[in-house]
C-alpha atoms as a PDB file:
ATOM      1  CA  UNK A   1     -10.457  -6.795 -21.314  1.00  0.00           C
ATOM      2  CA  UNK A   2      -7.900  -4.646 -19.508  1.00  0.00           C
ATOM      3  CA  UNK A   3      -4.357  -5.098 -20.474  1.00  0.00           C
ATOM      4  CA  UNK A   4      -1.858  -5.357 -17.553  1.00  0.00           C
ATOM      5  CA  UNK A   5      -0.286  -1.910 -17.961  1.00  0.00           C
ATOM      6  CA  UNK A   6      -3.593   0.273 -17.940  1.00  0.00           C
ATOM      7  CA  UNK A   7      -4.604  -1.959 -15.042  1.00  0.00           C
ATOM      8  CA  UNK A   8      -1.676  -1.177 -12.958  1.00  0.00           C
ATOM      9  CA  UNK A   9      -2.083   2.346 -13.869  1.00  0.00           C
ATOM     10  CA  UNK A  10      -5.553   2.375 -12.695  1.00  0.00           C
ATOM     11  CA  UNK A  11      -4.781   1.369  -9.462  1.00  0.00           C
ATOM     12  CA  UNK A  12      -1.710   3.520  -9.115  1.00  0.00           C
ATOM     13  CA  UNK A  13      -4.064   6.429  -9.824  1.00  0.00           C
ATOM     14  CA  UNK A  14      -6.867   5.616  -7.650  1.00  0.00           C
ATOM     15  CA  UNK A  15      -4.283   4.682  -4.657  1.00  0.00           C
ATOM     16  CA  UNK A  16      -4.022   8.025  -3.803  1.00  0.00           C
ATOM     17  CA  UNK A  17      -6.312   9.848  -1.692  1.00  0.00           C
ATOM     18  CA  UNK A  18      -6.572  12.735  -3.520  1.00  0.00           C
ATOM     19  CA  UNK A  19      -6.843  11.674  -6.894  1.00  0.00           C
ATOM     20  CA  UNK A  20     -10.239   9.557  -5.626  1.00  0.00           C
ATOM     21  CA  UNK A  21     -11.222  13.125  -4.038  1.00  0.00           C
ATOM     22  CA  UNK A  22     -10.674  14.501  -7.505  1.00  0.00           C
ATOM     23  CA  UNK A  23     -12.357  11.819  -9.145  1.00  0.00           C
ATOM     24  CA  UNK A  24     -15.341  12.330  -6.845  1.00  0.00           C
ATOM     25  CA  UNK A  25     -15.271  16.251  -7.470  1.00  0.00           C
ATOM     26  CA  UNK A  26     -15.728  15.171 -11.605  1.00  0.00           C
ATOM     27  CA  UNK A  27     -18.252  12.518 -10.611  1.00  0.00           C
ATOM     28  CA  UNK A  28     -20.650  15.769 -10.239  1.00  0.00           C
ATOM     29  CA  UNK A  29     -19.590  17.275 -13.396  1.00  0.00           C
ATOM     30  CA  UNK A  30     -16.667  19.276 -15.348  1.00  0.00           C
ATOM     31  CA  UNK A  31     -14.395  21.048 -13.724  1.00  0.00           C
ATOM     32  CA  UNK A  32     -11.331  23.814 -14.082  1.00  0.00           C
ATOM     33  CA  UNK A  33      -8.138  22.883 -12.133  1.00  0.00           C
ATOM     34  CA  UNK A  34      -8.230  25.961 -10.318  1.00  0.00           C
ATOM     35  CA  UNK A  35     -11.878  24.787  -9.079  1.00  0.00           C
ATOM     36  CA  UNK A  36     -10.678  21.191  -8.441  1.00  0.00           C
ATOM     37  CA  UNK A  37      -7.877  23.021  -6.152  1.00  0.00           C
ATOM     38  CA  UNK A  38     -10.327  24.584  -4.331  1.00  0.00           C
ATOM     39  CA  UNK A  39     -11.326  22.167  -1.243  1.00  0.00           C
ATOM     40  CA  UNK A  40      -7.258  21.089  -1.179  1.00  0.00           C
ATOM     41  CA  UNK A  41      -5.088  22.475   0.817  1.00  0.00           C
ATOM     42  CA  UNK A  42      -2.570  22.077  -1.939  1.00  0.00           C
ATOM     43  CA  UNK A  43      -1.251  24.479  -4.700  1.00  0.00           C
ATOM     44  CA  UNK A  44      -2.493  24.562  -8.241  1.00  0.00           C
ATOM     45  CA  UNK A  45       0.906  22.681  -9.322  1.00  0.00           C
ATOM     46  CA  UNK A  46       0.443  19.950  -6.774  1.00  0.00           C
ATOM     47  CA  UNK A  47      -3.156  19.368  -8.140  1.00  0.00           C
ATOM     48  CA  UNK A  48      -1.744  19.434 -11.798  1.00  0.00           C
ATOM     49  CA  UNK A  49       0.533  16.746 -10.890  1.00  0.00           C
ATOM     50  CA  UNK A  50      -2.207  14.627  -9.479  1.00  0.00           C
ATOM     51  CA  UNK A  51      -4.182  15.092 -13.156  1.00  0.00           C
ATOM     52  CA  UNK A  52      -1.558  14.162 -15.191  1.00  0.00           C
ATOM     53  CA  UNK A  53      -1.302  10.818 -13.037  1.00  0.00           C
ATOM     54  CA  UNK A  54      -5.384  10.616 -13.874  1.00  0.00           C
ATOM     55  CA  UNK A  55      -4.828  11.708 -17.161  1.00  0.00           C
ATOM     56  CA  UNK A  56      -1.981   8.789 -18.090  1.00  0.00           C
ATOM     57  CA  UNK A  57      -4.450   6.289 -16.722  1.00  0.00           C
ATOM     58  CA  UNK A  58      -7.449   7.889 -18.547  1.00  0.00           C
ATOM     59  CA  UNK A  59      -9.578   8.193 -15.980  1.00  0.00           C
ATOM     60  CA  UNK A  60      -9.745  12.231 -16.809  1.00  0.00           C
ATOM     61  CA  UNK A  61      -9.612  14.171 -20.247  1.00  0.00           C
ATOM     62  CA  UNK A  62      -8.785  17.427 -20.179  1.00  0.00           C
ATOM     63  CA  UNK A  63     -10.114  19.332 -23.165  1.00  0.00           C
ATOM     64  CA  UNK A  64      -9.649  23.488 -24.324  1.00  0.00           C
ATOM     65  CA  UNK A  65     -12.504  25.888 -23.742  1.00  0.00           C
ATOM     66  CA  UNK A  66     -11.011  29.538 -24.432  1.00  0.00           C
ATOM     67  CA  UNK A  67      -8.502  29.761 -22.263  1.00  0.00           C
ATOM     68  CA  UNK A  68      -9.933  27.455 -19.673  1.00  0.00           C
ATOM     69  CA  UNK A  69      -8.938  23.481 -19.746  1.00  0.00           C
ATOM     70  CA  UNK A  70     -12.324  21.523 -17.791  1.00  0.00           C
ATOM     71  CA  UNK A  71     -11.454  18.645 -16.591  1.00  0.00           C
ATOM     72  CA  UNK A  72     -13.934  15.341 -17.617  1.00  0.00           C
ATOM     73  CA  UNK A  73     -14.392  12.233 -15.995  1.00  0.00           C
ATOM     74  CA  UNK A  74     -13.902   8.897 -18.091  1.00  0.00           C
ATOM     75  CA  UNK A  75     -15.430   6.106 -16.787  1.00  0.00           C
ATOM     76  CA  UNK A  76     -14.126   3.002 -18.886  1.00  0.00           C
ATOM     77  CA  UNK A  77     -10.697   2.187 -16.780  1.00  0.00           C
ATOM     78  CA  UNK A  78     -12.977   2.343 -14.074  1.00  0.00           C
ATOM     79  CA  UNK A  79     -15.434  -0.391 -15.499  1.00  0.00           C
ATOM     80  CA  UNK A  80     -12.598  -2.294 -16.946  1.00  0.00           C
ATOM     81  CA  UNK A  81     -11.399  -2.157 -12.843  1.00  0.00           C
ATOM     82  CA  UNK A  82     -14.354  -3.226 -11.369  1.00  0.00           C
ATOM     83  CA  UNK A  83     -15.173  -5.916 -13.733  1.00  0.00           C
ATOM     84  CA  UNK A  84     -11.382  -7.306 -13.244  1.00  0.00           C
ATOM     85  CA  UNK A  85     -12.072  -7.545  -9.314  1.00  0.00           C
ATOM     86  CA  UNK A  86     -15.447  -8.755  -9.796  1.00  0.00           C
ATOM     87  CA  UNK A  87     -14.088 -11.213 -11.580  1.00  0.00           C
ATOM     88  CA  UNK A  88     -12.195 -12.357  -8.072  1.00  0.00           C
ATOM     89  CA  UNK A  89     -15.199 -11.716  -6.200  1.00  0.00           C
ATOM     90  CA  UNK A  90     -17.134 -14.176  -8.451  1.00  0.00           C
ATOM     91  CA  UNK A  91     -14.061 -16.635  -7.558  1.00  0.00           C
ATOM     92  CA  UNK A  92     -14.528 -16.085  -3.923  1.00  0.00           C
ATOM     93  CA  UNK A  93     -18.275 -16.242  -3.792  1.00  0.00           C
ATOM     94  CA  UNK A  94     -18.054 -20.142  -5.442  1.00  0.00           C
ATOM     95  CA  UNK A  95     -15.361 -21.291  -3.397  1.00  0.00           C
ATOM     96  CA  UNK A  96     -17.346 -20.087  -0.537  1.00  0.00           C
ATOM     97  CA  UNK A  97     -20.404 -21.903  -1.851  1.00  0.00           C
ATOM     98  CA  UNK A  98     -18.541 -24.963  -2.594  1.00  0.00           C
ATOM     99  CA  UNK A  99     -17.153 -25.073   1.565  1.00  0.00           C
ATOM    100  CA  UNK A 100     -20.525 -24.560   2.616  1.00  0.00           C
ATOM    101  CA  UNK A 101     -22.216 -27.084   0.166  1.00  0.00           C
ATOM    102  CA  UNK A 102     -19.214 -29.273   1.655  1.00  0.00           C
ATOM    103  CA  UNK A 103     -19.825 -28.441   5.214  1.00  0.00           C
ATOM    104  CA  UNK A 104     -23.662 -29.074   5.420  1.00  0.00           C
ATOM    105  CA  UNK A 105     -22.690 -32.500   4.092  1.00  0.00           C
ATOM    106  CA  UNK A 106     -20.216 -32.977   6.388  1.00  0.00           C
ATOM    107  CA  UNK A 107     -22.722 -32.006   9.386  1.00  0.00           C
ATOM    108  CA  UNK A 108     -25.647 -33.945   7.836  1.00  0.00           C
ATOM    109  CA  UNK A 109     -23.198 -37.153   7.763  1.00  0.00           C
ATOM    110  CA  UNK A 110     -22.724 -36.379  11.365  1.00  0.00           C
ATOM    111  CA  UNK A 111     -26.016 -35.927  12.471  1.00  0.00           C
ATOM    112  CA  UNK A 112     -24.965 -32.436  13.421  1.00  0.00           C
ATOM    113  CA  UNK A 113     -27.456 -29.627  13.458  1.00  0.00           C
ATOM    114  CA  UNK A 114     -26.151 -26.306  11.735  1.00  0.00           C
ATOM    115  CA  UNK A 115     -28.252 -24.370  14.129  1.00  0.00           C
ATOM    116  CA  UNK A 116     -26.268 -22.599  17.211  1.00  0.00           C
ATOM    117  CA  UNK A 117     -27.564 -23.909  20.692  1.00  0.00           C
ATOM    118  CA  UNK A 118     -30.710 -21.760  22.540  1.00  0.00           C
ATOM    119  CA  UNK A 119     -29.903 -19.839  25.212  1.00  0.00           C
ATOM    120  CA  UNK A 120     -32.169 -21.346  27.953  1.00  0.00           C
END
């Protein structure tokens, strides 16, 4: 289970649109910050910035190779997120089956069809 903290800093992260555009760059596999500045139109500092952000919430590592520091996609905040919002989701989907369990009793009791009326 996600604790609080990491989940806010998840979310912090990924509510910026560039961070998610970095996050998709890493998706397809390592990558230098001078390559992840590449498709910005933002300077190498500005893009460091953005890491450290992803780094703190550890959805990146960054790692030392010579003198070049790739940048790696972790994916366990991002499971941890999606199974806390699925969690909601799951909430959602059995109220929602609940109201319409409830309404097709409701119409049944009053001899009301479900169906819409044909267009003749």
């Amino acid at each position: 289970m996600m604790d609080a903290q990491r989940l806010d800093a998840t979310f912090f992260a990924l509510a910026d649109p560039t961070r998610r555009a970095i996050l998709g760059r890493l998706a397809s596999g390592d990558a230098s910050v001078a390559e992840l500045t590449e498709p910005f139109a933002l300077s190498q500092p500005a893009i460091s910035r953005h890491l450290k952000v992803l780094e703190k919430a550890g959805l990146i590592r960054r790692s030392r190779d010579a003198q070049r520091r790739p940048c790696r996609l972790e994916p366990r905040p991002m499971i941890e997120a999606s199974a806390w919002i699925e969690r909601y989701r799951d909430l959602w989907e059995s109220t929602y089956q609940r109201l319409d369990a409830l309404l097709a009793a409701e119409m049944k009791a009053t001899g009301k069809s479900s169906d819409k009326p044909s267009k003749t």
